[in-house]
PDB file of N, CA and C in Angstrom:
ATOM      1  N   UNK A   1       0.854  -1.176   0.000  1.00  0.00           N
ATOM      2  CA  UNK A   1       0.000   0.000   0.000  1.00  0.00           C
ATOM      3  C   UNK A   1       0.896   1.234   0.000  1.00  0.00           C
ATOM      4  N   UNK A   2       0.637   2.484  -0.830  1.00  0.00           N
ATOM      5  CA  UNK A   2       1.297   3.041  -0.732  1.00  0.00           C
ATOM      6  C   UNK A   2       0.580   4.266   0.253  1.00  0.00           C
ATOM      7  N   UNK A   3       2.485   5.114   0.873  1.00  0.00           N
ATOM      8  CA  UNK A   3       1.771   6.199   1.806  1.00  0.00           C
ATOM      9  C   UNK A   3       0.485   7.087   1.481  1.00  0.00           C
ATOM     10  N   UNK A   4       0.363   7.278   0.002  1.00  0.00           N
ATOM     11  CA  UNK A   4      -1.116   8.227  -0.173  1.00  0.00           C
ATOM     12  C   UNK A   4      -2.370   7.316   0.445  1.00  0.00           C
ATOM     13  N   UNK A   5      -2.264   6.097   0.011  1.00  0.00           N
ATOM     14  CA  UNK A   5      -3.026   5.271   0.217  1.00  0.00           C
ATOM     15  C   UNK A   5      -3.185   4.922   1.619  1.00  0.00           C
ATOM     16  N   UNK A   6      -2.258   4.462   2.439  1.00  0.00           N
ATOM     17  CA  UNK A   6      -2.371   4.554   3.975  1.00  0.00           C
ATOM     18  C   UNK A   6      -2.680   5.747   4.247  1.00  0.00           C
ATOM     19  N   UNK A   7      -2.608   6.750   4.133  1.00  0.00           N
ATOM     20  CA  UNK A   7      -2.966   8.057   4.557  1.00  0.00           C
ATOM     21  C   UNK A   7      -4.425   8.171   4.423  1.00  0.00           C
ATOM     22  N   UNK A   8      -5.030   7.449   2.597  1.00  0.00           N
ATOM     23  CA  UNK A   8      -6.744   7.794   2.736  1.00  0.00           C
ATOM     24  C   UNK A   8      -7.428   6.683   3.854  1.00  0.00           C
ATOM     25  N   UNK A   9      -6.877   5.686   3.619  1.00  0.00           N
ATOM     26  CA  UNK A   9      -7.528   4.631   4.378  1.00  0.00           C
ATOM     27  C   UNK A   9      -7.584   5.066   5.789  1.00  0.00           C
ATOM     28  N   UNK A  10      -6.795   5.468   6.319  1.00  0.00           N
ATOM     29  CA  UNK A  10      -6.765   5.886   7.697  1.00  0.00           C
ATOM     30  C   UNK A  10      -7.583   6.682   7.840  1.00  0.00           C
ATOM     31  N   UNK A  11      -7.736   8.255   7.326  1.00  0.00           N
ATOM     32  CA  UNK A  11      -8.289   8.823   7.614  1.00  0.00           C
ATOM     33  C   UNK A  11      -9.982   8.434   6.997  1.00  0.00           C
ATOM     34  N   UNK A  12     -10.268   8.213   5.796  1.00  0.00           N
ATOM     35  CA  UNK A  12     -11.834   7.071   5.646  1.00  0.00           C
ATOM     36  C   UNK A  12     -12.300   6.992   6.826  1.00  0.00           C
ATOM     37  N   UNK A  13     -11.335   5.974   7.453  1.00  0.00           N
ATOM     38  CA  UNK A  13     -11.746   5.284   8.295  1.00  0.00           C
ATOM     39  C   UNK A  13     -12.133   5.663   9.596  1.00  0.00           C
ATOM     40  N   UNK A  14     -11.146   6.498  10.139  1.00  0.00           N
ATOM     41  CA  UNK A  14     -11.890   7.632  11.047  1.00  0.00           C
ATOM     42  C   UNK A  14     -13.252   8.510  10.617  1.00  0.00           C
ATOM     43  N   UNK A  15     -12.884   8.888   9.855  1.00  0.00           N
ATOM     44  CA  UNK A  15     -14.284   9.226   9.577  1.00  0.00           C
ATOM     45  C   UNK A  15     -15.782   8.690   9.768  1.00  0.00           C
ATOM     46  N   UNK A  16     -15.749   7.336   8.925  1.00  0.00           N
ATOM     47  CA  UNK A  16     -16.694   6.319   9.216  1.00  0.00           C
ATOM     48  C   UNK A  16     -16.961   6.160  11.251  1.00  0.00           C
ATOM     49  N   UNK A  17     -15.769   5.589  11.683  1.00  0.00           N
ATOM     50  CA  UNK A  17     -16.194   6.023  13.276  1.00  0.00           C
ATOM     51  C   UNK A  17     -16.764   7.114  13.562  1.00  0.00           C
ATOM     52  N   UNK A  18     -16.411   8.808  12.896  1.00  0.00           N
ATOM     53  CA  UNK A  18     -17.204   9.733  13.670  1.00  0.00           C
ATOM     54  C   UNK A  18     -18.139   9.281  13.488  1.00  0.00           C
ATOM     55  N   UNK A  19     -18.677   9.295  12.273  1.00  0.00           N
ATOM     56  CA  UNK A  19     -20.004   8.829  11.898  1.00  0.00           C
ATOM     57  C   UNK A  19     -20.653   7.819  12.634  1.00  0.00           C
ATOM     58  N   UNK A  20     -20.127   6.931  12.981  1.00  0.00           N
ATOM     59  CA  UNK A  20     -21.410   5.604  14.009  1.00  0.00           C
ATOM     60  C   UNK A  20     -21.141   6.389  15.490  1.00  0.00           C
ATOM     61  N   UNK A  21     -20.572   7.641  15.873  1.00  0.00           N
ATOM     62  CA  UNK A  21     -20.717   8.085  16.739  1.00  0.00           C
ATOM     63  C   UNK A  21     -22.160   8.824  16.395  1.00  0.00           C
ATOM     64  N   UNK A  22     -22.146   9.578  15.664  1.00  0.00           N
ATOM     65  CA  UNK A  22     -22.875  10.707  15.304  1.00  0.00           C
ATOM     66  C   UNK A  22     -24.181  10.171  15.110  1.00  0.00           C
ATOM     67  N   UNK A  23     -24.512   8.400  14.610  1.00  0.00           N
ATOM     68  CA  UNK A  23     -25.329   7.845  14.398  1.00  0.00           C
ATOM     69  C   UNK A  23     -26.460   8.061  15.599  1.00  0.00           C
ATOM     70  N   UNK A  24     -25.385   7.613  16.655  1.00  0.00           N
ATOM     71  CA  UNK A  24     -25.809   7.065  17.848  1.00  0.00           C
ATOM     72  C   UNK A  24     -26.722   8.800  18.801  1.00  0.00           C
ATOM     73  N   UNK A  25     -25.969   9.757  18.202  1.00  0.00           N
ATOM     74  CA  UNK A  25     -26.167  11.156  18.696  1.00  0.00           C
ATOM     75  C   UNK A  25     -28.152  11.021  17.764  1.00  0.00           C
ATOM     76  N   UNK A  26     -27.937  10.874  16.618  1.00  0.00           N
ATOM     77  CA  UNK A  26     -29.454  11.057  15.872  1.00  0.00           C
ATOM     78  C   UNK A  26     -30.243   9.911  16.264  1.00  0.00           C
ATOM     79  N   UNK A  27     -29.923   8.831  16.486  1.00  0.00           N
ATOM     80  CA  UNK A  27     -31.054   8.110  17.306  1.00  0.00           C
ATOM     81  C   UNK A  27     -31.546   8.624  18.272  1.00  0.00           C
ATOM     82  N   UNK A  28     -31.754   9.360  19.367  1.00  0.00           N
ATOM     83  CA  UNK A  28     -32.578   9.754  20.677  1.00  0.00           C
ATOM     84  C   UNK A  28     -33.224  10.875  19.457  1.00  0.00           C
ATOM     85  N   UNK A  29     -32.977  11.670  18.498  1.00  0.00           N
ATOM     86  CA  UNK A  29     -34.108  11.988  17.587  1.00  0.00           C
ATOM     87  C   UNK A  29     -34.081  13.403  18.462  1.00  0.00           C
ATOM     88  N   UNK A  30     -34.309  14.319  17.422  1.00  0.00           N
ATOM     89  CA  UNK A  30     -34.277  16.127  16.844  1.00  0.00           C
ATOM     90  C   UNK A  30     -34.929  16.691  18.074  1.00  0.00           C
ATOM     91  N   UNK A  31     -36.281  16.625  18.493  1.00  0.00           N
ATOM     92  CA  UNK A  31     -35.647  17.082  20.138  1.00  0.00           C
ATOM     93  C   UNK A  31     -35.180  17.226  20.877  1.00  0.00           C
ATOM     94  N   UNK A  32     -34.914  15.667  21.018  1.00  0.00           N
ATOM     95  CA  UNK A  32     -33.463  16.028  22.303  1.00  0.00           C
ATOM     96  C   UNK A  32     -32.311  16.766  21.849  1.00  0.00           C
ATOM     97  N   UNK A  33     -32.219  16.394  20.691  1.00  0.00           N
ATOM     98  CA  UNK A  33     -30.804  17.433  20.116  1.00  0.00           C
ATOM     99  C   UNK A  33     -30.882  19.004  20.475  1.00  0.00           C
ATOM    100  N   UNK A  34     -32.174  19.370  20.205  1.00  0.00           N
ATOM    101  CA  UNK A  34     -32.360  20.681  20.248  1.00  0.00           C
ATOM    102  C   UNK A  34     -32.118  21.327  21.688  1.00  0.00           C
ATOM    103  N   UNK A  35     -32.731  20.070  22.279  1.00  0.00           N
ATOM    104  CA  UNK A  35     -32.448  20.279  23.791  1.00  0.00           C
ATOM    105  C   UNK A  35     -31.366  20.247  24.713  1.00  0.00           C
ATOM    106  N   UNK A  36     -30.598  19.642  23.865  1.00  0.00           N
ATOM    107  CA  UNK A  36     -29.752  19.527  25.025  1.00  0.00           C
ATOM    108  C   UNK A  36     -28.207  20.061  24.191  1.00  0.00           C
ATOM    109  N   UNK A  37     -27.426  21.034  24.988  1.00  0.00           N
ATOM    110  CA  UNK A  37     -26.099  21.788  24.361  1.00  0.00           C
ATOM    111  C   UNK A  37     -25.055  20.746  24.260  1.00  0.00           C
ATOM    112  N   UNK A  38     -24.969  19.871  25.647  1.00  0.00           N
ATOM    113  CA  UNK A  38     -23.868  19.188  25.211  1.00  0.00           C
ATOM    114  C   UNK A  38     -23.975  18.221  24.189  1.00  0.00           C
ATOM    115  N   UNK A  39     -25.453  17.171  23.884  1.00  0.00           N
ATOM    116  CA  UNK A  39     -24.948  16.920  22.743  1.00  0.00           C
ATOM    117  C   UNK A  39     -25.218  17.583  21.243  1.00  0.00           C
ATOM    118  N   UNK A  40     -25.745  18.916  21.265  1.00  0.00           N
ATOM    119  CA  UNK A  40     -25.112  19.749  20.090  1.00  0.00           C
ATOM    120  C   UNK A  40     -23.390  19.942  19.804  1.00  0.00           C
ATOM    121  N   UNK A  41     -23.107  20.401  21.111  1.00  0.00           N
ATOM    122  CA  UNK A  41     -21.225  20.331  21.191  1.00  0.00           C
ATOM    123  C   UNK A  41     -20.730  19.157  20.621  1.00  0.00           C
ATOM    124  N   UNK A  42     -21.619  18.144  21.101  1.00  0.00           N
ATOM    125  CA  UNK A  42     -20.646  16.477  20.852  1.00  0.00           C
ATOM    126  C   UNK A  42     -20.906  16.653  18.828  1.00  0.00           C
ATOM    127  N   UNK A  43     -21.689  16.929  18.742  1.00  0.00           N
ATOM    128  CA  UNK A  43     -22.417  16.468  16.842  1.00  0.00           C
ATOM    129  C   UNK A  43     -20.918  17.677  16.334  1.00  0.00           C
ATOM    130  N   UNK A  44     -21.268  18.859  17.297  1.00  0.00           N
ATOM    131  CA  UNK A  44     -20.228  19.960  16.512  1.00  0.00           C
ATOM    132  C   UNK A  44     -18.808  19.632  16.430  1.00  0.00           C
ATOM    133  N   UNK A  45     -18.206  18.566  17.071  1.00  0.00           N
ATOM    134  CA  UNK A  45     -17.106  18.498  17.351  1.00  0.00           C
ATOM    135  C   UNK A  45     -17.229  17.232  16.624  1.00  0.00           C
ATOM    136  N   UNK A  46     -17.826  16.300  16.274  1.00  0.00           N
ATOM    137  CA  UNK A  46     -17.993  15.147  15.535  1.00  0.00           C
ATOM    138  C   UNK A  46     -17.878  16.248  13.620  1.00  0.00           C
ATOM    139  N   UNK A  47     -18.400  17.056  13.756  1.00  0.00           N
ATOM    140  CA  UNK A  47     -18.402  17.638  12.340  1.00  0.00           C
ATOM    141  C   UNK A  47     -16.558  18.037  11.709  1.00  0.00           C
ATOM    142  N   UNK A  48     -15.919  18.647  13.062  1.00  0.00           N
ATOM    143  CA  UNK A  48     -15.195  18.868  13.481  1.00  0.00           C
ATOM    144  C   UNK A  48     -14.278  17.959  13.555  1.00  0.00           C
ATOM    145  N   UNK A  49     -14.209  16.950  13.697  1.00  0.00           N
ATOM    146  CA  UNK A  49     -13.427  15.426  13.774  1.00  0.00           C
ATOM    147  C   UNK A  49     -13.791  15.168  11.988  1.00  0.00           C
ATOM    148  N   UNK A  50     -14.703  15.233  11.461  1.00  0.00           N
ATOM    149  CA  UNK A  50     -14.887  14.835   9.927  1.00  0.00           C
ATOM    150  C   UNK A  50     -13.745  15.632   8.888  1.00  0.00           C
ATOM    151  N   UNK A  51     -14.116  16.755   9.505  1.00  0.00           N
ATOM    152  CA  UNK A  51     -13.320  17.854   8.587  1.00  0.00           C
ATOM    153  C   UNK A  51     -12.127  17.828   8.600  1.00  0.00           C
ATOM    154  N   UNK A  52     -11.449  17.705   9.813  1.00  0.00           N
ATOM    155  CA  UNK A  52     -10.198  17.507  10.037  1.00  0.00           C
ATOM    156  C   UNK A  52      -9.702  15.865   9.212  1.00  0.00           C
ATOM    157  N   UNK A  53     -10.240  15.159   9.462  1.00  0.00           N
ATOM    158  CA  UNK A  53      -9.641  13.843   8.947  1.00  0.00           C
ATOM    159  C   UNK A  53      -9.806  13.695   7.282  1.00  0.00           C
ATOM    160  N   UNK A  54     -10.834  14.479   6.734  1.00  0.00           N
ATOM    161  CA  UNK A  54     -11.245  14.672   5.479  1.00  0.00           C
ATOM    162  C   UNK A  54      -9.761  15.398   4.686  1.00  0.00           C
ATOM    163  N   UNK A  55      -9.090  16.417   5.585  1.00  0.00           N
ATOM    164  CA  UNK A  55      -8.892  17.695   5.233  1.00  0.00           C
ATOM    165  C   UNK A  55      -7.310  16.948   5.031  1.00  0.00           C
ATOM    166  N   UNK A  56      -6.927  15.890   5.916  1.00  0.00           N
ATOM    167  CA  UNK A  56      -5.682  14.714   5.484  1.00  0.00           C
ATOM    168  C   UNK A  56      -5.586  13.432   4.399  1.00  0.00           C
ATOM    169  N   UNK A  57      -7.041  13.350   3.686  1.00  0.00           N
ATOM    170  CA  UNK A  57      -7.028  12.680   2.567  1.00  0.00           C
ATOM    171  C   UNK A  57      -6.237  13.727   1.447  1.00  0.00           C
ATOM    172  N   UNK A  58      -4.864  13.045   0.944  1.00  0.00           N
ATOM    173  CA  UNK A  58      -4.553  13.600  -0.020  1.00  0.00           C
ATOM    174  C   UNK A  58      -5.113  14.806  -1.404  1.00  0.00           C
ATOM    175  N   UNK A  59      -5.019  15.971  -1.538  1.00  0.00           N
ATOM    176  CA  UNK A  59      -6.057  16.027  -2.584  1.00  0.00           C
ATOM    177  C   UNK A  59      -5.777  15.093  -3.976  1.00  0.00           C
ATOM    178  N   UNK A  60      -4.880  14.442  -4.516  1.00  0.00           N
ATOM    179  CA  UNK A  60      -5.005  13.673  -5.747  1.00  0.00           C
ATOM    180  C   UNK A  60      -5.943  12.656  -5.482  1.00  0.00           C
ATOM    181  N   UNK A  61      -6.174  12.267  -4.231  1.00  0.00           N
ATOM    182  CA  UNK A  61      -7.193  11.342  -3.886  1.00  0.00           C
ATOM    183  C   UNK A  61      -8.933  11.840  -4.106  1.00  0.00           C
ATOM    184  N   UNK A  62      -8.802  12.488  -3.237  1.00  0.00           N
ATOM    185  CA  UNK A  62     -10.028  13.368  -3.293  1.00  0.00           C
ATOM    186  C   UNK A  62     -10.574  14.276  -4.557  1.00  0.00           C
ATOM    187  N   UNK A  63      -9.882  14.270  -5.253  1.00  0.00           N
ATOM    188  CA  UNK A  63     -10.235  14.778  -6.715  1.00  0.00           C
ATOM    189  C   UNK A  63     -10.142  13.238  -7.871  1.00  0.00           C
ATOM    190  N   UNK A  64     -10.215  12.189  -7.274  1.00  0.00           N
ATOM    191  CA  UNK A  64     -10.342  11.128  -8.179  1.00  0.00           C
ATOM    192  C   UNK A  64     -11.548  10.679  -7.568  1.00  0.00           C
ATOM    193  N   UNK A  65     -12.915  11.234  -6.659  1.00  0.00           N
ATOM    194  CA  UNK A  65     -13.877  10.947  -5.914  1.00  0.00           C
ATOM    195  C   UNK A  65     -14.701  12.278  -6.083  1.00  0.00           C
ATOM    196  N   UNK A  66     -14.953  12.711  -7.143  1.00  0.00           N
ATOM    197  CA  UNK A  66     -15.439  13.950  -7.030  1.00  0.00           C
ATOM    198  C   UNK A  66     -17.106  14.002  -6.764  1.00  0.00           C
ATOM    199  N   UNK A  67     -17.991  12.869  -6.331  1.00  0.00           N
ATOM    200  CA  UNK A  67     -19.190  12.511  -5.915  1.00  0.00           C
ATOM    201  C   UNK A  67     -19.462  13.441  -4.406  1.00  0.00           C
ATOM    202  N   UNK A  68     -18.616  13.766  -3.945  1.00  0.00           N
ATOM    203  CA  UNK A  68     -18.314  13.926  -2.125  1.00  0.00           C
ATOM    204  C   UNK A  68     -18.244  15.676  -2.246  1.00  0.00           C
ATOM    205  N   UNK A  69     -18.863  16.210  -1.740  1.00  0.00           N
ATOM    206  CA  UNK A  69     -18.132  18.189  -1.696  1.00  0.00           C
ATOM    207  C   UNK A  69     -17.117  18.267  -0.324  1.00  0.00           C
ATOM    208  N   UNK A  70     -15.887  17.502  -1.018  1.00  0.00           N
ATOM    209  CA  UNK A  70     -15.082  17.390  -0.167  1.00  0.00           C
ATOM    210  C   UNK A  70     -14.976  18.936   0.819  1.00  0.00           C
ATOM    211  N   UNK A  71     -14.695  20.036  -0.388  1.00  0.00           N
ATOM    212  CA  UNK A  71     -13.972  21.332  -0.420  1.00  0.00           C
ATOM    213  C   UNK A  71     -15.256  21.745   0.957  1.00  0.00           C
ATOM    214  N   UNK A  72     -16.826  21.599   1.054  1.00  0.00           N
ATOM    215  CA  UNK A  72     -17.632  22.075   1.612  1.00  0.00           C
ATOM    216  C   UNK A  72     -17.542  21.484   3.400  1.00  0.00           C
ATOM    217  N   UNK A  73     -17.051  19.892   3.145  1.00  0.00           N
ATOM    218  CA  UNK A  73     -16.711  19.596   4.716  1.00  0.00           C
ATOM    219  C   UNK A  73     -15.552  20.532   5.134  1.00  0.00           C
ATOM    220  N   UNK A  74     -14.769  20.375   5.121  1.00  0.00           N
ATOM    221  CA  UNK A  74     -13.617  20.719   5.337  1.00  0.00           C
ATOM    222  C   UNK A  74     -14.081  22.244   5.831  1.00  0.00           C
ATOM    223  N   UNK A  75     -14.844  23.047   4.662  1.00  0.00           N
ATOM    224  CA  UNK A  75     -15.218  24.257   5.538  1.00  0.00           C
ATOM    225  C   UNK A  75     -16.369  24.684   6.463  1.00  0.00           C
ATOM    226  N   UNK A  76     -16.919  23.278   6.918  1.00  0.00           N
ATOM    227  CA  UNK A  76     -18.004  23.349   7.887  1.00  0.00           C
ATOM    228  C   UNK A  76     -17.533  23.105   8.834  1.00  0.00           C
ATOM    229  N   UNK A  77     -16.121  21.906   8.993  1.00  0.00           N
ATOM    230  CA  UNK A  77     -15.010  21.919  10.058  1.00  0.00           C
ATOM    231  C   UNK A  77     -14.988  23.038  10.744  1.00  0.00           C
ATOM    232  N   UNK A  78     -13.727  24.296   9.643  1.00  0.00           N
ATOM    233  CA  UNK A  78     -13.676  25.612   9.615  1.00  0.00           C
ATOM    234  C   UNK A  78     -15.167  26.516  10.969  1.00  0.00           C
ATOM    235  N   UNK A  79     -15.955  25.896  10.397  1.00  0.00           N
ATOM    236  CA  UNK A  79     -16.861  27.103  10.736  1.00  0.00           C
ATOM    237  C   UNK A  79     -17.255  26.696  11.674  1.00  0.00           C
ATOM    238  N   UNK A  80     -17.185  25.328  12.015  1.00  0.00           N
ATOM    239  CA  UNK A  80     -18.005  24.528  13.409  1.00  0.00           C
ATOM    240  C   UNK A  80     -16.714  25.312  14.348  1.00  0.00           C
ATOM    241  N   UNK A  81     -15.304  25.279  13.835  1.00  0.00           N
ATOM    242  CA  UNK A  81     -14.468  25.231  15.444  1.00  0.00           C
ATOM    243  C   UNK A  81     -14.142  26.772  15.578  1.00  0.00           C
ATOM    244  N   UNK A  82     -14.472  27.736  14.487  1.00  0.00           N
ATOM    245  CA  UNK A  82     -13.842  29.122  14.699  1.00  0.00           C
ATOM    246  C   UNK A  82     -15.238  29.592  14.294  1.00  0.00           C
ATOM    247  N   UNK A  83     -16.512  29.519  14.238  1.00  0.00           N
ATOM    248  CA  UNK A  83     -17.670  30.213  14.181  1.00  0.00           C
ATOM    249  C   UNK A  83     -18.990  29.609  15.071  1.00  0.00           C
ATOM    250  N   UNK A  84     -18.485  28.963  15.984  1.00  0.00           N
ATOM    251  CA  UNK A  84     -19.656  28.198  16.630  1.00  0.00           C
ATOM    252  C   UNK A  84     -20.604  28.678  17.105  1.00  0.00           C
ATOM    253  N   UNK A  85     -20.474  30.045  17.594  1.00  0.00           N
ATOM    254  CA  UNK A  85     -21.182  30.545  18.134  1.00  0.00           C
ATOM    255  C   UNK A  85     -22.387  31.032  16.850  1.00  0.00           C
ATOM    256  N   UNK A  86     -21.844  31.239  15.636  1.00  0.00           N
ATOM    257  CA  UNK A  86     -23.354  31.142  14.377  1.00  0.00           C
ATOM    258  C   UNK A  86     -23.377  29.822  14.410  1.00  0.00           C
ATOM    259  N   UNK A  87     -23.312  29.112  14.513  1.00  0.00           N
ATOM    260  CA  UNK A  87     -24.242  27.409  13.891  1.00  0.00           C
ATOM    261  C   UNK A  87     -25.927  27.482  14.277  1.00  0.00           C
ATOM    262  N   UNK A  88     -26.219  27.190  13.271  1.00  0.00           N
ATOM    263  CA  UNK A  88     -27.939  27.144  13.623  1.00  0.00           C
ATOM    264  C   UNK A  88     -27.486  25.862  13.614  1.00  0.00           C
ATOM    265  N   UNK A  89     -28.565  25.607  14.956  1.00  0.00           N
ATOM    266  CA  UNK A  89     -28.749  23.920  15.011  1.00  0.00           C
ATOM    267  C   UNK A  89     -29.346  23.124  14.001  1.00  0.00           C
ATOM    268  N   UNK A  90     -30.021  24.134  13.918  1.00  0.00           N
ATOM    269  CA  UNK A  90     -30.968  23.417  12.504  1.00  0.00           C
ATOM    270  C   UNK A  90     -30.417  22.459  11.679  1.00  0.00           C
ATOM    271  N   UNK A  91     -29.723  23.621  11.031  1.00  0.00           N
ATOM    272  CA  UNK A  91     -28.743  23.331   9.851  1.00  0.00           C
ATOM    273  C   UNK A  91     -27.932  21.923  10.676  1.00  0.00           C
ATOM    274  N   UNK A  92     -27.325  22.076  12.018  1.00  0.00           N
ATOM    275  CA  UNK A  92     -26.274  20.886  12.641  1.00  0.00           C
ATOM    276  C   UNK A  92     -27.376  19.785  12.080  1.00  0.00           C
ATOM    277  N   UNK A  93     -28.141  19.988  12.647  1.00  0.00           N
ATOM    278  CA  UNK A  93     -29.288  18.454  12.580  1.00  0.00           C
ATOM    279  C   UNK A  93     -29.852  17.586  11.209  1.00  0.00           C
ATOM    280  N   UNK A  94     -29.593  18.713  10.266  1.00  0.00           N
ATOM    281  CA  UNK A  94     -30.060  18.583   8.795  1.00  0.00           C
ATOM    282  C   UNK A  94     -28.632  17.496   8.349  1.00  0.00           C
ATOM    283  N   UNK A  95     -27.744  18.515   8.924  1.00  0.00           N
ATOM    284  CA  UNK A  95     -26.381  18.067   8.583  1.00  0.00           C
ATOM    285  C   UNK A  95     -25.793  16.579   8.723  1.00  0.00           C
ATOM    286  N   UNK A  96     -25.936  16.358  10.396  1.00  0.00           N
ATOM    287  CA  UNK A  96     -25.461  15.029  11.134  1.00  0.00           C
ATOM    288  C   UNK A  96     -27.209  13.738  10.249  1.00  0.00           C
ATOM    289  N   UNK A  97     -28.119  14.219   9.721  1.00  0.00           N
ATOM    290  CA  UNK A  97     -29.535  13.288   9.963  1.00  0.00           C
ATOM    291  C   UNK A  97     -29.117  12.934   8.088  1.00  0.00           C
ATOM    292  N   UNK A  98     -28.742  14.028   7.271  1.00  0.00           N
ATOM    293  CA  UNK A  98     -28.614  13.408   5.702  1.00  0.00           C
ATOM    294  C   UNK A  98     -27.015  13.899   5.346  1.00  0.00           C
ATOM    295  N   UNK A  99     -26.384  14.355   5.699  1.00  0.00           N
ATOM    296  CA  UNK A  99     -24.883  14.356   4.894  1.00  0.00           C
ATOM    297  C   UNK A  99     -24.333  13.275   5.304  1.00  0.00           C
ATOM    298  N   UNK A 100     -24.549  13.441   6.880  1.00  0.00           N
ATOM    299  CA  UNK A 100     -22.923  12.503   7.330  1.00  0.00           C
ATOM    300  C   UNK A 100     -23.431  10.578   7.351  1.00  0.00           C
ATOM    301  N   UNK A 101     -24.552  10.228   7.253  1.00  0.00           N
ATOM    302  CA  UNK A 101     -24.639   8.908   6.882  1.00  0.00           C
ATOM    303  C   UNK A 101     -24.401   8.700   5.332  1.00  0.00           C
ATOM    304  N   UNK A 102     -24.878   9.697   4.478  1.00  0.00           N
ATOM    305  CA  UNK A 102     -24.351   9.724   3.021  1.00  0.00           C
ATOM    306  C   UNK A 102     -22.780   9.456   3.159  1.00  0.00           C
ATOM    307  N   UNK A 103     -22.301  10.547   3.741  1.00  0.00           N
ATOM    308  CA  UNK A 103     -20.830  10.285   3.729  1.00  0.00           C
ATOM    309  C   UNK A 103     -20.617   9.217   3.747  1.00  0.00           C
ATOM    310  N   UNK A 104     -20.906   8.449   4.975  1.00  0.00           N
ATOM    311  CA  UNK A 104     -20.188   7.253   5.544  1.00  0.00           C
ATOM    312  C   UNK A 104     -20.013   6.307   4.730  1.00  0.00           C
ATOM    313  N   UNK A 105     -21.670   6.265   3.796  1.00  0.00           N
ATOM    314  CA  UNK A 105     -22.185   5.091   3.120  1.00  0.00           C
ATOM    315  C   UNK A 105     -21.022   5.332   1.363  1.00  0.00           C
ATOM    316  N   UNK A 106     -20.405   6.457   1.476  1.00  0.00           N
ATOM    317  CA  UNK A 106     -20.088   6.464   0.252  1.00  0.00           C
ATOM    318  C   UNK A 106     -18.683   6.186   0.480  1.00  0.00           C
ATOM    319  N   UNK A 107     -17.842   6.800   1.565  1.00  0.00           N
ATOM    320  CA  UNK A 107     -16.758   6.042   1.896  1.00  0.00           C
ATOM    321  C   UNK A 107     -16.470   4.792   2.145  1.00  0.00           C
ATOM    322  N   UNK A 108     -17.713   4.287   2.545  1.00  0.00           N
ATOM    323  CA  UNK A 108     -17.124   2.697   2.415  1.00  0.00           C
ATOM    324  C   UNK A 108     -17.759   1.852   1.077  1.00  0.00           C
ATOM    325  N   UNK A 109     -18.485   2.263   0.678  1.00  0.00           N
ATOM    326  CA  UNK A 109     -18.803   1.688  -0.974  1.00  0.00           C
ATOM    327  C   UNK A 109     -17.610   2.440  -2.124  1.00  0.00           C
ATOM    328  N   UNK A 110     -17.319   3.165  -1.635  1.00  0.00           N
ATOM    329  CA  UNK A 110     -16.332   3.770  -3.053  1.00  0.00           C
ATOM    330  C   UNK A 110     -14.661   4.157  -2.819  1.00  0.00           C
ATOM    331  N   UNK A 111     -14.329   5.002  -1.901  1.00  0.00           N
ATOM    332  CA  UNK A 111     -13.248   5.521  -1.094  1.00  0.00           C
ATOM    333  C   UNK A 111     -12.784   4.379  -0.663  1.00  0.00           C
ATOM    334  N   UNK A 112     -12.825   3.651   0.333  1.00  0.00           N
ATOM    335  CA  UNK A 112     -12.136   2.631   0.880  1.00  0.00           C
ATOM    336  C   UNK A 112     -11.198   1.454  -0.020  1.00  0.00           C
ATOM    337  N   UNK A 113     -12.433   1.277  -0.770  1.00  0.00           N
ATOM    338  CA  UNK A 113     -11.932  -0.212  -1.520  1.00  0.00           C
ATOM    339  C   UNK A 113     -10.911   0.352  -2.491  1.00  0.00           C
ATOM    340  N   UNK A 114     -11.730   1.429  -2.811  1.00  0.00           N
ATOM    341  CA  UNK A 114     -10.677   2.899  -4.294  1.00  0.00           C
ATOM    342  C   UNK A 114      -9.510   2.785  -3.803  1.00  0.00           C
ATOM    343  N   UNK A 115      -8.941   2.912  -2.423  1.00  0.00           N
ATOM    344  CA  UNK A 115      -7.828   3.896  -2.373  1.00  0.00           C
ATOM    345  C   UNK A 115      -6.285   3.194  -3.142  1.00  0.00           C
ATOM    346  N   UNK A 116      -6.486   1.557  -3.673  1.00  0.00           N
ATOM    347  CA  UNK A 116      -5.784   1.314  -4.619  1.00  0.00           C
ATOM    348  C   UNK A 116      -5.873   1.930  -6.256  1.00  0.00           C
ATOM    349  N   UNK A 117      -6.350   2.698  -6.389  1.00  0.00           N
ATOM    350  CA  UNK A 117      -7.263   2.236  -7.461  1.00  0.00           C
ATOM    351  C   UNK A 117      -5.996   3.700  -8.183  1.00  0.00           C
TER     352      UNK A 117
END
């Protein structure tokens, strides 16, 4: 395997974990989210954990996957850890309930197995 390649796989793969974290955050379901700060913090810092690990997939990698708005995580990272104080939850909840299981589901159907490719 080569280092680009250990580098996507690794980070994929973290990713996929935020994600069955984040899973576990949208099961108790959009009320409680709303309700409760710390686990808004936990989803924001899970967005935050995406972006960052996203943001170490090579770009020759990430531009051979152009299905993903890589460029758009990476700056929701950005905005979750140096603009938190704007996050509409809303938007967090829209975010963690249809992007980040998309994500997951596309990193491991396409990204993962790819990163020989």
């Amino acid at each position: 395997m080569t280092s680009e390649a250990a580098k996507t796989q690794d980070a994929a793969t973290r990713v996929v974990a935020v994600c069955d974290v984040i899973s576990d955050i949208v099961s108790a379901g959009e009320e409680k989210f709303l309700a409760n700060v710390q686990t808004q913090w936990a989803a924001q810092m899970g967005l935050i954990r995406i972006g960052e690990a996203v943001s170490k997939i090579p770009l020759p990698v990430r531009e051979r996957f152009p299905a993903q708005p890589w460029r758009a995580i990476i700056d929701m990272r950005n905005f979750a850890a140096h603009q938190y104080d704007d996050l509409n939850q809303h938007r967090v909840w829209r975010t963690i309930v249809s992007d980040v299981p998309a994500l997951r589901t596309y990193l491991i159907d396409t990204v993962i197995p790819g990163v020989d490719t």
